[in-house]
Protein backbone atom coordinates (compact mmCIF):
# COMPACT_ATOMS: atom_id res chain seq x y z
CA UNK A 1 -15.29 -35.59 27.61
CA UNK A 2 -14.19 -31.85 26.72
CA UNK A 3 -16.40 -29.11 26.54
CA UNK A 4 -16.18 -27.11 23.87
CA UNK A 5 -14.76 -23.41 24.40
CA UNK A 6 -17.04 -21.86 22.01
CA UNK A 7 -19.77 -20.69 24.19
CA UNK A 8 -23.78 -20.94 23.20
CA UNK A 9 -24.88 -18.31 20.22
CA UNK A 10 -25.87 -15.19 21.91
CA UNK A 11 -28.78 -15.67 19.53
CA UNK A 12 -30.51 -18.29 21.64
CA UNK A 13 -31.45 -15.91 24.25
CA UNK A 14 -34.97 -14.16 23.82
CA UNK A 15 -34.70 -10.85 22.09
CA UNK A 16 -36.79 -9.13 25.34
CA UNK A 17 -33.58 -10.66 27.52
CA UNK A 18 -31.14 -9.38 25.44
CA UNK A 19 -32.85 -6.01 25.10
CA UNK A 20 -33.21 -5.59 28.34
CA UNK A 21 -29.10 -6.50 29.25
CA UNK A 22 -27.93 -3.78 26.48
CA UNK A 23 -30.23 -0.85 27.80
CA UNK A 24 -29.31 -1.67 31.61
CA UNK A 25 -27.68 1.10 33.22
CA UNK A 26 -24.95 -0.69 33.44
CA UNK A 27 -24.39 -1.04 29.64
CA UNK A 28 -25.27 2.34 29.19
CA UNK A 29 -22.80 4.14 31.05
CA UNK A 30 -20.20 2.40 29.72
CA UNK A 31 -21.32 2.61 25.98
CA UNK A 32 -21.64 6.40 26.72
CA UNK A 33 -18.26 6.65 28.13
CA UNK A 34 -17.21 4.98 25.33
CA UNK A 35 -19.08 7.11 22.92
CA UNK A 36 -17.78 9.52 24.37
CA UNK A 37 -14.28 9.12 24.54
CA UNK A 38 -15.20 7.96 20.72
CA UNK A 39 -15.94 11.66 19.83
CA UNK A 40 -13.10 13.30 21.71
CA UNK A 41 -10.83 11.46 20.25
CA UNK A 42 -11.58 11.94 16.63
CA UNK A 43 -12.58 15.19 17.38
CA UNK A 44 -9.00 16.98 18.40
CA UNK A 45 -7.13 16.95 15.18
CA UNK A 46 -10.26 18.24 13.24
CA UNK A 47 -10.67 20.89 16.20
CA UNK A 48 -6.89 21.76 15.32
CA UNK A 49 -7.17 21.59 11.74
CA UNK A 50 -9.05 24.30 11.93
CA UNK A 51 -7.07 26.24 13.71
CA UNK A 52 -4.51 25.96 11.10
CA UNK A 53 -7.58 27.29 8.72
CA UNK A 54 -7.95 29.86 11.05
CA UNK A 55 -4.22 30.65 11.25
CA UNK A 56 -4.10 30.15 14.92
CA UNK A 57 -1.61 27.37 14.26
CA UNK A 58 0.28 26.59 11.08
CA UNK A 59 1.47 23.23 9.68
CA UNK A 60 4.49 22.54 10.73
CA UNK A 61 2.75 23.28 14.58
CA UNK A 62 -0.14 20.48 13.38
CA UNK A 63 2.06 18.16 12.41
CA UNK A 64 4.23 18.05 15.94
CA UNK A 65 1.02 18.20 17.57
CA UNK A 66 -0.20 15.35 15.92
CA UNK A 67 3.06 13.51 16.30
CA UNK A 68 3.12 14.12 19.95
CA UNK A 69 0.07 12.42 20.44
CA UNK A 70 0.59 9.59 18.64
CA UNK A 71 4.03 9.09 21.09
CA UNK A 72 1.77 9.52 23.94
CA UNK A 73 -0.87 7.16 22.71
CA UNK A 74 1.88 4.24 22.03
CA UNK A 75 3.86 4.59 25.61
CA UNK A 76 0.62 4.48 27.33
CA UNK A 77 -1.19 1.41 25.75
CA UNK A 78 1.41 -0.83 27.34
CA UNK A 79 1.67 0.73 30.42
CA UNK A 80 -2.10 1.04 30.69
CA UNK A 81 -2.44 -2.68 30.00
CA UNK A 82 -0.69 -3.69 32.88
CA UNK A 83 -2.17 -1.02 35.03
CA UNK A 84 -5.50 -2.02 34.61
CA UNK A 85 -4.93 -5.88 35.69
CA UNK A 86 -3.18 -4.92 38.31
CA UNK A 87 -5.55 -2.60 39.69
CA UNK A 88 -9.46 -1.47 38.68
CA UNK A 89 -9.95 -1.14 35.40
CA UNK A 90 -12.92 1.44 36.52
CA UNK A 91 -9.37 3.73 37.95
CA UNK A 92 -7.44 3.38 34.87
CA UNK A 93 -10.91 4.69 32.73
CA UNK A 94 -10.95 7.21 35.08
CA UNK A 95 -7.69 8.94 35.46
CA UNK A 96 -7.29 8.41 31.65
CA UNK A 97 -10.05 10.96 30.48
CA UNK A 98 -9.15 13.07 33.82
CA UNK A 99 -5.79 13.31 32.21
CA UNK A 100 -7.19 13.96 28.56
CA UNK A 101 -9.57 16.10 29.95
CA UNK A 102 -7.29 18.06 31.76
CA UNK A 103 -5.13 18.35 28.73
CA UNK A 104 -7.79 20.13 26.61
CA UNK A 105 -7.93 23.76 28.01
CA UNK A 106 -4.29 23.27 28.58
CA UNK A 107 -4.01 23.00 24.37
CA UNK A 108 -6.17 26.16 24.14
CA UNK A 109 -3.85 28.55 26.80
CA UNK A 110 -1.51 27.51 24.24
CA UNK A 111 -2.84 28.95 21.03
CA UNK A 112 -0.92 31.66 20.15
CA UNK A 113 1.39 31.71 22.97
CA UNK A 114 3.57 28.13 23.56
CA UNK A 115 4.11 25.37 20.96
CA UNK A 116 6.09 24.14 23.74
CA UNK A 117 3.07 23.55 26.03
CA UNK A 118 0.42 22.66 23.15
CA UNK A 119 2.84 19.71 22.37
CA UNK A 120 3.34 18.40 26.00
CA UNK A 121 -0.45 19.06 26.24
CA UNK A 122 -1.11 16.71 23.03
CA UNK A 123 1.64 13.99 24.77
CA UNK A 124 -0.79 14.00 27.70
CA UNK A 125 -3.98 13.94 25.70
CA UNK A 126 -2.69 11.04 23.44
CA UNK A 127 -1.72 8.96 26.64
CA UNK A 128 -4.57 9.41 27.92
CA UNK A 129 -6.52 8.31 24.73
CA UNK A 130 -4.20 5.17 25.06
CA UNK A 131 -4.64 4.26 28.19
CA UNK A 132 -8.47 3.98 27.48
CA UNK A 133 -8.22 1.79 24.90
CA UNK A 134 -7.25 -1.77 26.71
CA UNK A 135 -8.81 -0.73 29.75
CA UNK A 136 -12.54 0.22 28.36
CA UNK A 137 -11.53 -3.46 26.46
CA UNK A 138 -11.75 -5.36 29.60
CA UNK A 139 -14.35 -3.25 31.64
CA UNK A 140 -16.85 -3.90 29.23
CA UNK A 141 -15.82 -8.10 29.75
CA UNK A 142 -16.75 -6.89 33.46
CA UNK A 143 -19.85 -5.49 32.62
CA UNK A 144 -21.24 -7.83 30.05
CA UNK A 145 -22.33 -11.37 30.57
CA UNK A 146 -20.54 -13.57 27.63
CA UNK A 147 -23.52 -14.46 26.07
CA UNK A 148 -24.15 -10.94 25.08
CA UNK A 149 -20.63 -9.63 24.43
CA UNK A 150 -20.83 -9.71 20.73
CA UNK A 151 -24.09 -7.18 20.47
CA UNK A 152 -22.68 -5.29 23.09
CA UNK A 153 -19.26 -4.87 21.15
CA UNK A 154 -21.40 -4.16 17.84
CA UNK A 155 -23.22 -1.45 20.11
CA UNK A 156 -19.98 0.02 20.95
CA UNK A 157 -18.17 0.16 17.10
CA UNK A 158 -21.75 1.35 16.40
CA UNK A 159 -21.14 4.15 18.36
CA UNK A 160 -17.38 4.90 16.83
CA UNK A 161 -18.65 4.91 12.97
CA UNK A 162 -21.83 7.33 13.96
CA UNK A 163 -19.93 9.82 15.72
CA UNK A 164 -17.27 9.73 12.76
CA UNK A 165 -20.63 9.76 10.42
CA UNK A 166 -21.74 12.77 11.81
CA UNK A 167 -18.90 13.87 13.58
CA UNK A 168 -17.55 16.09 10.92
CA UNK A 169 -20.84 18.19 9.92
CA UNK A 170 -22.11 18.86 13.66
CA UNK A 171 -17.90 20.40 13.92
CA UNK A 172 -18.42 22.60 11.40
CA UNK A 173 -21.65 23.52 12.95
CA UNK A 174 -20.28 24.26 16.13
CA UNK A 175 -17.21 26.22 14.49
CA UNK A 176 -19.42 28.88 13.03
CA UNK A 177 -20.49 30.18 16.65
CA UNK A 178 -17.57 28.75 18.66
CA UNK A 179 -13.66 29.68 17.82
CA UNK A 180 -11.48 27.15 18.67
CA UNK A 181 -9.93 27.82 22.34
CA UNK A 182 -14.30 27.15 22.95
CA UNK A 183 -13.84 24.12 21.01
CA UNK A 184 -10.76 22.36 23.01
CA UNK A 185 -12.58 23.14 26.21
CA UNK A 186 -15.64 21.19 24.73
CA UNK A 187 -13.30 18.32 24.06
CA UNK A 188 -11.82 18.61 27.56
CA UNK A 189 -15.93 18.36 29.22
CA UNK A 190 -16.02 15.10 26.50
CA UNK A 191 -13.55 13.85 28.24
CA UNK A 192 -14.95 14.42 32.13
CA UNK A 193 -18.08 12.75 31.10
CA UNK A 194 -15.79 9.23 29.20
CA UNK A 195 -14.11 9.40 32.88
CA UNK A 196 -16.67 10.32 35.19
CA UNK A 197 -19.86 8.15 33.66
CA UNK A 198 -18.79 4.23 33.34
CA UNK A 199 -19.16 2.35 36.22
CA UNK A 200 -17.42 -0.51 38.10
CA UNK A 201 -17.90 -4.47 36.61
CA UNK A 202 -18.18 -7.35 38.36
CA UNK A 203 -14.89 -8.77 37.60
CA UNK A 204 -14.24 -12.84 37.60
CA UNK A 205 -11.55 -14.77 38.86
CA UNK A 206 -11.24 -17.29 35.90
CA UNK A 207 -11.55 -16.60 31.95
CA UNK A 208 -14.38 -18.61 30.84
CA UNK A 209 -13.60 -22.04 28.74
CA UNK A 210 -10.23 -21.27 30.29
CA UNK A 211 -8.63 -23.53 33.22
CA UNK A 212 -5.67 -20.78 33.20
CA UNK A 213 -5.25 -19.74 37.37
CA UNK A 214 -5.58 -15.75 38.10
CA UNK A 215 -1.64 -15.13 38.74
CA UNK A 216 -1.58 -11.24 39.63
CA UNK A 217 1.22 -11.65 42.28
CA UNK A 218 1.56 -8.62 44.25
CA UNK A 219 5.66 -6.66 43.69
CA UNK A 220 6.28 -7.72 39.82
CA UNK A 221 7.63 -5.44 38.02
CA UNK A 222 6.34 -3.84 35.20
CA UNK A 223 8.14 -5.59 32.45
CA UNK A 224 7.59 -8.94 34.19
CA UNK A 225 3.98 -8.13 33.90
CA UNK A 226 3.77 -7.35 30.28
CA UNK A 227 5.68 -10.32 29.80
CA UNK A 228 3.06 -12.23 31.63
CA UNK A 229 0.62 -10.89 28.70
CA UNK A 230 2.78 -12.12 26.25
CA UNK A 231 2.82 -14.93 27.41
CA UNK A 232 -0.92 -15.41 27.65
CA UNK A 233 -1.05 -14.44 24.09
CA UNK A 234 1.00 -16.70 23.19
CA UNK A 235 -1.49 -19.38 24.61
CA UNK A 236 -3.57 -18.17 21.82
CA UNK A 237 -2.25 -19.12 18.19
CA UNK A 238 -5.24 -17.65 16.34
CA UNK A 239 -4.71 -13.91 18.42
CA UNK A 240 -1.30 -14.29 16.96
CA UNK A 241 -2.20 -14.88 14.04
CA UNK A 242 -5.28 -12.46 13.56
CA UNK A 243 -2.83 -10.02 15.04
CA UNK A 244 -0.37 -10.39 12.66
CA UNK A 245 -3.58 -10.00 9.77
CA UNK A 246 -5.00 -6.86 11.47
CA UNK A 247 -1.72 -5.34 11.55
CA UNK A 248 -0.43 -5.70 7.86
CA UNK A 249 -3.69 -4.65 6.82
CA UNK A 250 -3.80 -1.25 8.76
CA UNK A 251 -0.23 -0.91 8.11
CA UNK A 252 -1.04 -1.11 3.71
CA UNK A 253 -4.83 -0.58 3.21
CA UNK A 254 -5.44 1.71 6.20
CA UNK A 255 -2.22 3.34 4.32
CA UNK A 256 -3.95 3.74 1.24
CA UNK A 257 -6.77 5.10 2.22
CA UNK A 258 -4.66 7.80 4.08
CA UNK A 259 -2.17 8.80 1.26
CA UNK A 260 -3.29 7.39 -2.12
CA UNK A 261 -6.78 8.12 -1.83
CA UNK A 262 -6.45 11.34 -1.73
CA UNK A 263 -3.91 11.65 -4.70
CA UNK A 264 -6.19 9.57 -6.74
CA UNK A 265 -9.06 11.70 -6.37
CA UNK A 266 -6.93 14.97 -7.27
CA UNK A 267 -5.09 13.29 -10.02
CA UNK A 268 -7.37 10.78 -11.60
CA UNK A 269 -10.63 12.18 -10.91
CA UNK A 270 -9.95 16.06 -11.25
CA UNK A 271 -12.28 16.28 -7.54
CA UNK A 272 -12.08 15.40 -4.24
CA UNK A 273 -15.69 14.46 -4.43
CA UNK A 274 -14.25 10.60 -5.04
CA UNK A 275 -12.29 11.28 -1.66
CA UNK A 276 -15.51 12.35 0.14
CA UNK A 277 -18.05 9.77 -1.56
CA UNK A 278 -15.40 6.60 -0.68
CA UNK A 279 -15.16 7.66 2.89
CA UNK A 280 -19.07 8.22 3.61
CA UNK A 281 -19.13 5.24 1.76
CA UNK A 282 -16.59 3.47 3.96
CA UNK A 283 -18.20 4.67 6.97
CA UNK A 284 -21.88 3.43 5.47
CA UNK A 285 -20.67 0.29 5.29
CA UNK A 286 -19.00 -0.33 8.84
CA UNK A 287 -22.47 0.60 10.35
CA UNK A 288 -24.01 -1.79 8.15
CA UNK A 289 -21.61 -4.52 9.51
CA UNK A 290 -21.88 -3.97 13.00
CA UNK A 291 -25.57 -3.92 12.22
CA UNK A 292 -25.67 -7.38 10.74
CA UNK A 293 -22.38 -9.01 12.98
CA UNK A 294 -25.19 -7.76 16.10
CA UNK A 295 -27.25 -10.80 15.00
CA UNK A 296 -25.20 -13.08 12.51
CA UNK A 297 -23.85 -15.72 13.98
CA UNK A 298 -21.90 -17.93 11.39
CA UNK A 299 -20.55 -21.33 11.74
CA UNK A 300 -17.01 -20.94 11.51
CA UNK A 301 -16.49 -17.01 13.24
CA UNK A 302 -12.76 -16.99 12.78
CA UNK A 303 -13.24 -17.52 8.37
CA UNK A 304 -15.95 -15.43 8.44
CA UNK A 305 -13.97 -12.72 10.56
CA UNK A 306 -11.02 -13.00 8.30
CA UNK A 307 -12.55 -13.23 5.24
CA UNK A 308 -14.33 -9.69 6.51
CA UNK A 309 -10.85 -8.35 7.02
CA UNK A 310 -9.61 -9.34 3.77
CA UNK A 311 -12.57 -7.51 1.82
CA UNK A 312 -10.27 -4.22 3.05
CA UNK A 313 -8.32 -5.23 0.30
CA UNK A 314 -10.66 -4.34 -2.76
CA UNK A 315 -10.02 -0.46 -1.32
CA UNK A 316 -6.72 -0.79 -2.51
CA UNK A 317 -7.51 -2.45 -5.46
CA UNK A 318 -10.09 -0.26 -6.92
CA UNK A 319 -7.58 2.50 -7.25
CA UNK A 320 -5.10 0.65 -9.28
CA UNK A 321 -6.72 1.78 -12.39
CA UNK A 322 -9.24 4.48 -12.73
CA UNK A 323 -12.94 3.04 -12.46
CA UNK A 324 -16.17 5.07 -12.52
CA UNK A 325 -16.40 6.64 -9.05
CA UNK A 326 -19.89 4.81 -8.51
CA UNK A 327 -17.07 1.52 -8.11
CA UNK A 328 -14.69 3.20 -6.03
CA UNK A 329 -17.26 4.25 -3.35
CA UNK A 330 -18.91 0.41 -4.02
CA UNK A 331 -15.60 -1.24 -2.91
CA UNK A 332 -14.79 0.86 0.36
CA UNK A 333 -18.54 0.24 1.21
CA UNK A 334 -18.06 -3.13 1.47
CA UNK A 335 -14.61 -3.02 3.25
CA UNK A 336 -16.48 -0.90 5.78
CA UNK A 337 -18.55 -3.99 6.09
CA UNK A 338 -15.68 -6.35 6.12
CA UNK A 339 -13.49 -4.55 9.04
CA UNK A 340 -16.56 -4.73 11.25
CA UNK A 341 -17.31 -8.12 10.66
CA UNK A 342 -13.75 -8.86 12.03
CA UNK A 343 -13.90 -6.33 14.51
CA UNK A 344 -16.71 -7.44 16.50
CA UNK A 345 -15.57 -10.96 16.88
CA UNK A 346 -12.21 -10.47 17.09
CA UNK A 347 -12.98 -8.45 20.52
CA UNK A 348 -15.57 -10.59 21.49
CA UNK A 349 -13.42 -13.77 21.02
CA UNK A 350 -10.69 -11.86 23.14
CA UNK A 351 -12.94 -11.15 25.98
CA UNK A 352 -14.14 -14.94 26.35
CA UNK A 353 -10.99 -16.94 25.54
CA UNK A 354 -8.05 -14.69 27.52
CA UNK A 355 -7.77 -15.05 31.29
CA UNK A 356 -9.64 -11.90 32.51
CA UNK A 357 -6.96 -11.14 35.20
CA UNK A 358 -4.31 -10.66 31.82
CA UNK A 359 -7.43 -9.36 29.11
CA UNK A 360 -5.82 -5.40 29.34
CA UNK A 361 -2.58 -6.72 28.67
CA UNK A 362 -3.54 -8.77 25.85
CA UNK A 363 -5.83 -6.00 24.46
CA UNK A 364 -2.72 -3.66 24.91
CA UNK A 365 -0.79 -5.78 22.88
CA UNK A 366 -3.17 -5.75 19.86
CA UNK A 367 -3.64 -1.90 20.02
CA UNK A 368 0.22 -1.10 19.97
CA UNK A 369 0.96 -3.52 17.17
CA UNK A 370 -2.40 -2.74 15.34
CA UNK A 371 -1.87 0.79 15.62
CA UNK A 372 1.62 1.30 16.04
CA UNK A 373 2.84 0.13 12.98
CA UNK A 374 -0.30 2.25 11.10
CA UNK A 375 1.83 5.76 11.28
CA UNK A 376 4.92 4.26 10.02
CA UNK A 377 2.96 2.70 6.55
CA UNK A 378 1.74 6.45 6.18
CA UNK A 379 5.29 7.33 6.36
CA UNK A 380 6.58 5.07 3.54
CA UNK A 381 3.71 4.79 1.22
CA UNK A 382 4.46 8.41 -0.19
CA UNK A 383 8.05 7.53 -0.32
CA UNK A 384 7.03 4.23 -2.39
CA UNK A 385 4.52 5.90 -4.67
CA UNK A 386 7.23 8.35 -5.87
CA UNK A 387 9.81 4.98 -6.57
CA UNK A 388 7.44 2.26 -7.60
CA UNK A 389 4.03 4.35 -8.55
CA UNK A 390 1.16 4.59 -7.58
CA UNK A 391 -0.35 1.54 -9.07
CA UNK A 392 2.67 -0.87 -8.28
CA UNK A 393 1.87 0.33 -4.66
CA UNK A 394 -1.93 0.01 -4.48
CA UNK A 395 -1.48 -3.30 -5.86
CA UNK A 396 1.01 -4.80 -3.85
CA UNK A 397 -1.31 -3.37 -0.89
CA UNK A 398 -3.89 -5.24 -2.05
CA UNK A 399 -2.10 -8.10 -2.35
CA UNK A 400 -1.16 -8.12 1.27
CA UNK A 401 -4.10 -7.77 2.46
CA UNK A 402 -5.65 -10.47 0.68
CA UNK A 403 -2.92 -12.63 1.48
CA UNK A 404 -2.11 -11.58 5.49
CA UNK A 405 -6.03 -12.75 6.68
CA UNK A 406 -6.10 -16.03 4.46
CA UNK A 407 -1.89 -16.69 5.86
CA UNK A 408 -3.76 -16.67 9.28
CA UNK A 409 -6.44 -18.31 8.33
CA UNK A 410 -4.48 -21.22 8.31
CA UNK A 411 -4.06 -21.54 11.89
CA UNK A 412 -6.34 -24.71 13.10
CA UNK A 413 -7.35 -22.39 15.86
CA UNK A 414 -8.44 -19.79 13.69
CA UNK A 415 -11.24 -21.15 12.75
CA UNK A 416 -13.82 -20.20 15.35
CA UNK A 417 -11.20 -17.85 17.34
CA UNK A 418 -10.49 -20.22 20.06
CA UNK A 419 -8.13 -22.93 21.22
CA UNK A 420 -9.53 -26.02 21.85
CA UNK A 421 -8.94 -27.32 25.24
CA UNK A 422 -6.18 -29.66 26.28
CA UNK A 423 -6.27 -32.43 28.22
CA UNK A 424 -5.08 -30.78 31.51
CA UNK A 425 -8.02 -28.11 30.66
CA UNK A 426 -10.50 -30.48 31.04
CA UNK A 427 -9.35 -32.22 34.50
């Protein structure tokens, strides 16, 4: 008779057990890494922001800065995917932040001197920030039994939302003592410690509730590797289709939040005090999901997941026509609580379902489509506002992502995030 691929609630453990597993050493260098790679991230286009406040950079400099990181970022998920199968995911963590961190003081010998280098720096630094991504993805499979995944990945996003909590307040901080050449090395030491401090996982030869065979053969080529991922996505109809969710909702919502946000506040609200409320707000709420998602486990993780994704959608939708600000901030709190109730599960459900010898490769694939697509929506959502308005826009954004998570939830599969096995799985 078949076994079921959903594995036992993490929740049946004892508390002390599952204590003890999340403050191992183990756990805690990576979640430290990962915190910090967390802060050093978000942290380098604030720490250049204000140089363009302190005129050591100007706009136009910014905005290729910015842009050349994002190119790095996006060529390097891929490749970084593949690396880390192939090879130790521990290597790939490592001579990702070495090349991040090495990028750092590079950025600050060129204040003042060589856009030229600051942008090849940035290239570098946003590679290096992409190559992280898949690979801390499947180290922390390594490191984590599957029974405590979904606390540990709640532990992690924890991490992400408190530094960008707090994140902004201890910068300023630091910029009235520091200028900023101090502040890019600071980023660059952020870095050492995201590449020096994880250590190596146990890594298994099988994915569990998976029969799929470990296949790294040694001499394929890039390309047929990444195929190879595709393919084991493919495997998957409810990654695909979550995938395809995730990414129209960054692509819109995400989009709104970036570009008509902003104008709303201005225009609407005379203040950008609705700008800063909805995005403490926001932020507020995330921690509150990956609070509760730590614990809650609900019958049917896939609905609940995309029904968590969809909430993004009342962001959106609470700008369409002005509402008392009290609203506003109300409806991004709980679409903070919505993305990380799809956020933990969604990585969670990766990590147990998709063979761990193709897990990077997979993750790759939903950073680069998650992700990749999110600069071009900031690109035409101005565009759009000035054809359609802004309310046509914000609508039709909310709309989408209303519609993208409940399309997917239509996938049998979706359900609880994994694919029941077939016959030949159970033989």
């Amino acid at each position: 008779m078949p076994t079921p691929s959903v594995p036992p609630a993490a929740a049946q453990s004892p508390p002390a057990e599952q204590s003890s597993i999340l403050l191992g050493l183990p756990f805690l260098r990576l979640w430290t890494g990962a915190t910090a790679s967390g802060l050093a991230t978000w942290a380098l286009p604030f720490v250049l922001g204000l140089a363009v406040l302190d005129r050591t950079l100007t706009a136009t400099d910014l905005g290729l800065l910015l842009a050349a990181r994002t190119v790095g970022f996006l060529a390097a998920v891929p490749v970084a995917g593949v690396l880390a199968d192939r090879h130790s995911r521990r290597g790939v963590v490592l001579w990702a932040g070495l090349a991040s961190g090495a990028a750092a003081p590079v950025l600050a010998a060129g204040l003042d001197r060589s856009v030229l280098l600051m942008i090849t720096a940035a290239a570098v630094a946003g590679a290096g920030q992409g190559a992280c991504r898949p690979a801390y993805q499947a180290l922390t499979a390594e490191v984590v039994d599957a029974d405590h995944r979904q606390q540990a990945n709640a532990a992690m996003t924890l991490s992400v939302r408190v530094t960008t909590l707090v994140g902004p307040s201890l910068a300023a901080l630091l910029a009235a003592f520091l200028d900023t050449w101090a502040l890019l090395v600071g980023i660059g030491l952020l870095w050492l410690v995201a590449a020096c401090v994880p250590g190596r996982g146990a890594r298994p030869d099988a994915a569990e509730g998976s029969s799929v065979p470990s296949a790294r053969e040694g001499g394929a080529s890039f390309v047929a590797d990444f195929t190879e991922g595709l393919r084991e996505a493919r495997r998957h109809p409810w990654f695909l289709a979550g995938l395809g969710a995730l990414t129209a909702v960054i692509a819109t919502g995400y989009s709104a939040t970036g570009v008509a946000l902003p104008l709303v506040s201005r225009d609407e609200y005379g203040t950008e005090v609705v700008l800063a409320g909805a995005m403490t707000a926001y932020t507020a709420g995330a921690l509150a999901g990956a609070l509760i998602i730590a614990r809650w486990r609900p019958r049917s993780p896939g609905w609940a997941a995309l029904c968590g994704l969809a909430a993004y959608g009342l962001a959106p939708l609470s700008l369409v026509v002005p509402l008392h600000p009290a609203a506003v901030m109300a409806a991004y709190a709980v679409a903070g609580v919505g993305i990380e109730l799809f956020n933990v599960p969604w990585f969670t459900a990766a990590q147990r379902e998709v063979a761990p010898d193709k897990l990077a490769r997979v993750s790759s694939l939903d950073f680069l489509l998650s992700y990749g697509l999110a600069p071009l929506g900031l690109a035409l959502i101005a565009p759009a506002i000035d054809a359609f308005g802004a309310s046509a826009v914000l609508m039709g954004c909310a709309i989408v992502c209303f519609a993208a998570p409940a399309a997917a939830a239509l996938t049998p599969s979706a359900r609880a995030f994994s694919q029941p096995p077939t016959r030949d799985d159970t033989i």
